[in-house]
Protein backbone atom coordinates (compact mmCIF):
# COMPACT_ATOMS: atom_id res chain seq x y z
CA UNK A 1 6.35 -2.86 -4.43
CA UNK A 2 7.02 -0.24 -2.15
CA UNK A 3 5.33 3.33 -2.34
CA UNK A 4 6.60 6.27 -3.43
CA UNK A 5 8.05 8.79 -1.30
CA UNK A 6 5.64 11.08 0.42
CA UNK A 7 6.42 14.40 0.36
CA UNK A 8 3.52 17.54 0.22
CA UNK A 9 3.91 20.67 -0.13
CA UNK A 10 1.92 23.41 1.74
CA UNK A 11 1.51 27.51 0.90
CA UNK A 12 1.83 29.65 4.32
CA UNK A 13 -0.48 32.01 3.63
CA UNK A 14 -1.03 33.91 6.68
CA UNK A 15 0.67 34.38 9.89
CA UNK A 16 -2.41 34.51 12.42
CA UNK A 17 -1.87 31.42 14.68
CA UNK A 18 1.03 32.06 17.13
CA UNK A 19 2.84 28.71 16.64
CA UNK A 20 2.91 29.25 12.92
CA UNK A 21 4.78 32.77 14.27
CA UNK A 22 6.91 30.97 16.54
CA UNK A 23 8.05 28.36 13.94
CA UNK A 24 8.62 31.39 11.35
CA UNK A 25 10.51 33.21 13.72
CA UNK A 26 13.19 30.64 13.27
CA UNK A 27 13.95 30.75 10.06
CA UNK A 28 16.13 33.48 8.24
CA UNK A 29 12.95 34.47 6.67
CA UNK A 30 9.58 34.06 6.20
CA UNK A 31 8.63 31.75 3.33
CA UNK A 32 5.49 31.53 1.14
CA UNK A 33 5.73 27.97 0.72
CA UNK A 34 7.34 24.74 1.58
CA UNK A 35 8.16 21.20 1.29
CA UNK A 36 8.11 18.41 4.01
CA UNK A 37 9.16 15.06 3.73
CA UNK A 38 6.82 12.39 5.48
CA UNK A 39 7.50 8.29 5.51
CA UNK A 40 5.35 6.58 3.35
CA UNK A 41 2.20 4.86 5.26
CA UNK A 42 4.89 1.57 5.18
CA UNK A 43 7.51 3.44 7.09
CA UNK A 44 9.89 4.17 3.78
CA UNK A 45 11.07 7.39 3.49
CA UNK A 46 12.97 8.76 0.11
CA UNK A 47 14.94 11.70 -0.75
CA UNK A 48 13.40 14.77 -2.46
CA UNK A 49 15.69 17.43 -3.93
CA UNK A 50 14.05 21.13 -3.22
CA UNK A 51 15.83 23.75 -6.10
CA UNK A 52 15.17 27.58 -6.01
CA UNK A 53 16.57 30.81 -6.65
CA UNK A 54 18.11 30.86 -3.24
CA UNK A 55 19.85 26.84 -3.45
CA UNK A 56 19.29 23.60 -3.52
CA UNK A 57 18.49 21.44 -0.66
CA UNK A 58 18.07 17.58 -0.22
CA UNK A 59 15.76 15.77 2.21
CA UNK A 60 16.26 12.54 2.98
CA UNK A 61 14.93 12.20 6.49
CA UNK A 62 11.60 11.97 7.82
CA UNK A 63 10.79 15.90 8.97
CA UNK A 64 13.48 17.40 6.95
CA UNK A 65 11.64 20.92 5.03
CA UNK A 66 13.16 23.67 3.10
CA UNK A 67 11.27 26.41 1.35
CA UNK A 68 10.65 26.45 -2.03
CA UNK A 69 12.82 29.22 -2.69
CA UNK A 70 15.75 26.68 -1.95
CA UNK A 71 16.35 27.75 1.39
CA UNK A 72 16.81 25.34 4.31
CA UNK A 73 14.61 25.36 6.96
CA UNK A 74 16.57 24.59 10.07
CA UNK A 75 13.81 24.45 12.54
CA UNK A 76 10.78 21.71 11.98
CA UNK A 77 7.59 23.02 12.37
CA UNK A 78 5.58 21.73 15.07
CA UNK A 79 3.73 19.12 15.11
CA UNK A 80 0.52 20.67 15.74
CA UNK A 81 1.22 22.87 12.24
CA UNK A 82 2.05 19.83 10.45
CA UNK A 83 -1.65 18.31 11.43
CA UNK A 84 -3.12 22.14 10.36
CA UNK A 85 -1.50 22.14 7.21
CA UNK A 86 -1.39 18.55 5.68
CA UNK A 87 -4.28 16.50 7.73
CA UNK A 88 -6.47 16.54 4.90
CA UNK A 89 -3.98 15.59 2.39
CA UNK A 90 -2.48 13.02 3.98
CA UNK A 91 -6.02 11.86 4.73
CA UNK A 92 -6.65 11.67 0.81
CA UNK A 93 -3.95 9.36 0.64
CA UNK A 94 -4.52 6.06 -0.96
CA UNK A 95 -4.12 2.50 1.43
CA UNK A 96 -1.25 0.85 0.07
CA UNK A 97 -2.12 -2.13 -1.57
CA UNK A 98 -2.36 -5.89 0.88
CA UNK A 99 -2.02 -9.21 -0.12
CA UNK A 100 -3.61 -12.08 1.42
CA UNK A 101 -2.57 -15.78 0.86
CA UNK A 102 -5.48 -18.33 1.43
CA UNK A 103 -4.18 -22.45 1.44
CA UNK A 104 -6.17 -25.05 0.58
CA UNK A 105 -6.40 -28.91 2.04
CA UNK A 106 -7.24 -30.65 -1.18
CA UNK A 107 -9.67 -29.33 -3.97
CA UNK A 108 -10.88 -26.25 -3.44
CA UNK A 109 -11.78 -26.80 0.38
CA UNK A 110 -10.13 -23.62 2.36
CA UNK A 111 -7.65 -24.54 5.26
CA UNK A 112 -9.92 -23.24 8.25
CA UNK A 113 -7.35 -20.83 8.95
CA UNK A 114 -7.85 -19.09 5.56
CA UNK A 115 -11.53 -19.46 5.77
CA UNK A 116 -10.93 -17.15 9.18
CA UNK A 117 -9.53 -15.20 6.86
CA UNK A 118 -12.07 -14.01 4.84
CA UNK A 119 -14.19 -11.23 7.06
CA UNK A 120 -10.75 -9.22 6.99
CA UNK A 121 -10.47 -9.64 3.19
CA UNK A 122 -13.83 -8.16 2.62
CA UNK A 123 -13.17 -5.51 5.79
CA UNK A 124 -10.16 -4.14 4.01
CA UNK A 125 -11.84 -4.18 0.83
CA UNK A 126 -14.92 -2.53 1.46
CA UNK A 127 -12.94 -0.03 3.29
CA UNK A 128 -11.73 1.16 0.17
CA UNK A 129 -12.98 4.43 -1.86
CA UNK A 130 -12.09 2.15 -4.99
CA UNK A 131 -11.70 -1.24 -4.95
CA UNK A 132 -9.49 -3.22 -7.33
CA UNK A 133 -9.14 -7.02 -6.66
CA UNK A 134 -6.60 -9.62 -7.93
CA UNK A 135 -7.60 -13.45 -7.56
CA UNK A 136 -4.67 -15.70 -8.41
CA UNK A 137 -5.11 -19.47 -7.89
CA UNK A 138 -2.03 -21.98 -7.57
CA UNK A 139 -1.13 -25.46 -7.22
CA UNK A 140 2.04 -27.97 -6.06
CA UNK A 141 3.34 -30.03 -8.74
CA UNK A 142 1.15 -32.80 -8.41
CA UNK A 143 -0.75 -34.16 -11.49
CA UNK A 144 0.00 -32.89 -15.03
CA UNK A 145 0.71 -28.95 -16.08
CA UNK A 146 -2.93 -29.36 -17.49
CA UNK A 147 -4.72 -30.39 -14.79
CA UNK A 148 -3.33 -28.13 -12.28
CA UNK A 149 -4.11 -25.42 -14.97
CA UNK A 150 -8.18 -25.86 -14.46
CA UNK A 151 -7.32 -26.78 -10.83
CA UNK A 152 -5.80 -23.32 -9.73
CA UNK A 153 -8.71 -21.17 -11.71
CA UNK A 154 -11.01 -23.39 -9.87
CA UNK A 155 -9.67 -22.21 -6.46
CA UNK A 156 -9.80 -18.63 -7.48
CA UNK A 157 -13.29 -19.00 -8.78
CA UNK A 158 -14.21 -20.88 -5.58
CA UNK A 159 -12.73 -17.81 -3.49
CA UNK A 160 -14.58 -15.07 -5.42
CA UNK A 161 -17.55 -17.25 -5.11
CA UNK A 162 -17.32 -17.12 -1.57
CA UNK A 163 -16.22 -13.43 -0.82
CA UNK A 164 -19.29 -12.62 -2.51
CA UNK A 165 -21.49 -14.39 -0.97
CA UNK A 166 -19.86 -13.26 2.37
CA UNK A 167 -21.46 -9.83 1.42
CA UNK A 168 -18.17 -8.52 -0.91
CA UNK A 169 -19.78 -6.23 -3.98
CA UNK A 170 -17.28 -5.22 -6.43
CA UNK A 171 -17.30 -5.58 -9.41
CA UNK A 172 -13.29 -4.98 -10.73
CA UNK A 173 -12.42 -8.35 -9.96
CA UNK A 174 -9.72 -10.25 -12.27
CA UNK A 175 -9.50 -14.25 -11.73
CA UNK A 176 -6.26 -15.85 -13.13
CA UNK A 177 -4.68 -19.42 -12.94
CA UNK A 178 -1.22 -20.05 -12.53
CA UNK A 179 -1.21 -23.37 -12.25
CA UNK A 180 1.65 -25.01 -10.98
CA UNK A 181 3.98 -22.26 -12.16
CA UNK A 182 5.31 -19.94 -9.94
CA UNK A 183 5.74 -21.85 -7.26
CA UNK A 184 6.09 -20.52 -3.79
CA UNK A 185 7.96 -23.28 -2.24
CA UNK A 186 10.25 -24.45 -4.92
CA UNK A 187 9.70 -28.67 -5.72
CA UNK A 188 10.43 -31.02 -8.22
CA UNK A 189 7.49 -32.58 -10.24
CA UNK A 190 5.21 -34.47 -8.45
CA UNK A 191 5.87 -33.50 -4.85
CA UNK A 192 3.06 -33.12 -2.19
CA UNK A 193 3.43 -29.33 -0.89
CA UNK A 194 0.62 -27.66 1.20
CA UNK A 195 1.78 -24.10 0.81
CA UNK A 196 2.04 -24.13 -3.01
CA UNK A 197 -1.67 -25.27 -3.19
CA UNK A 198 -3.58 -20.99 -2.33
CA UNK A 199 -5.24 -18.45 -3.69
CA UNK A 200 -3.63 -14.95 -3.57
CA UNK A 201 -5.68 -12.03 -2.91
CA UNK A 202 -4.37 -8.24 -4.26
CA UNK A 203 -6.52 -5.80 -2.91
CA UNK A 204 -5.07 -2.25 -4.59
């Protein structure tokens, strides 16, 4: 899902640093405040509709500001007043969420590429002010709907087993089975297909 447009906005309060003068100078007039429109950290970027006593104006570019007055603002700031004024925000900003997907050979013995896997998963995660962790374990269509029930939760127990004992500590952890359902390469019962048989990780 992708993230929502980021946009901050950022009172001018004083007028000591000579770029912020030079960038003021540009527009019709001074203004107490305004709004900037940034991509999100996945490179999106939305549209934000700035309405004031003095217009409306609609961003809908990376870089686009107006004031909060509904003015435009015709001339960008530079760049070195966007890192003064929103560095610490944008800092503050959550990681988007990342989703691993970890196959397995047969049972719940890890492909070795997924096992390589793992240091990154618990990298990312620890990373993380907050950590919120989705486990979801899956099969192919082979064996009954039952079976492949206890089989996929078995695989997602067998991966939170191991992250932890890699060193992972969290404790908001879910663990779900999906069995054979939701398939990631569509089959028919009964057929042999490595790259339904994983584990997907949701690190939020």
């Amino acid at each position: 899902m992708a993230a929502r447009p980021a946009w901050l906005l950022r009172t001018v309060q004083g007028l000591a640093m000579a770029l912020a003068l030079l960038w003021l100078a540009g527009c019709a007039s001074t203004p107490k405040s305004y709004v900037l429109l940034l991509p999100s950290p996945d490179g999106t970027v939305g549209k934000v509709i700035v309405t004031g006593a003095n217009g409306e104006q609609v961003l809908d570019k990376a870089g686009q500001a107006a004031s909060t007055d509904g003015r435009a603002i015709a001339v960008p700031p530079p760049q070195v007043q966007l890192d003064k004024d929103f560095s610490t925000t944008i800092a503050a900003r959550p990681k988007l969420p990342v989703n691993y997907l970890l196959y397995f050979t047969t049972g719940t013995t890890l492909t070795s590429e997924s096992q390589a896997q793992i240091p990154r998963i618990i990298a990312d995660a620890t990373s993380r002010s907050s950590i919120d962790i989705s486990v979801i374990g899956h099969t192919d269509t082979i064996m009954t709907a039952e079976y492949n029930e206890q089989l996929a939760l078995s695989r997602a127990n067998a991966v939170v087993e191991l992250l932890k004992s890699r060193g992972l500590n969290a404790s908001a952890i879910s663990v779900e089975s999906h069995g054979k359902r939701n398939l990631l390469i569509q089959t028919p019962d009964n057929t042999f297909e490595p790259r339904n048989r994983r584990v997907e990780v949701s690190i939020r």
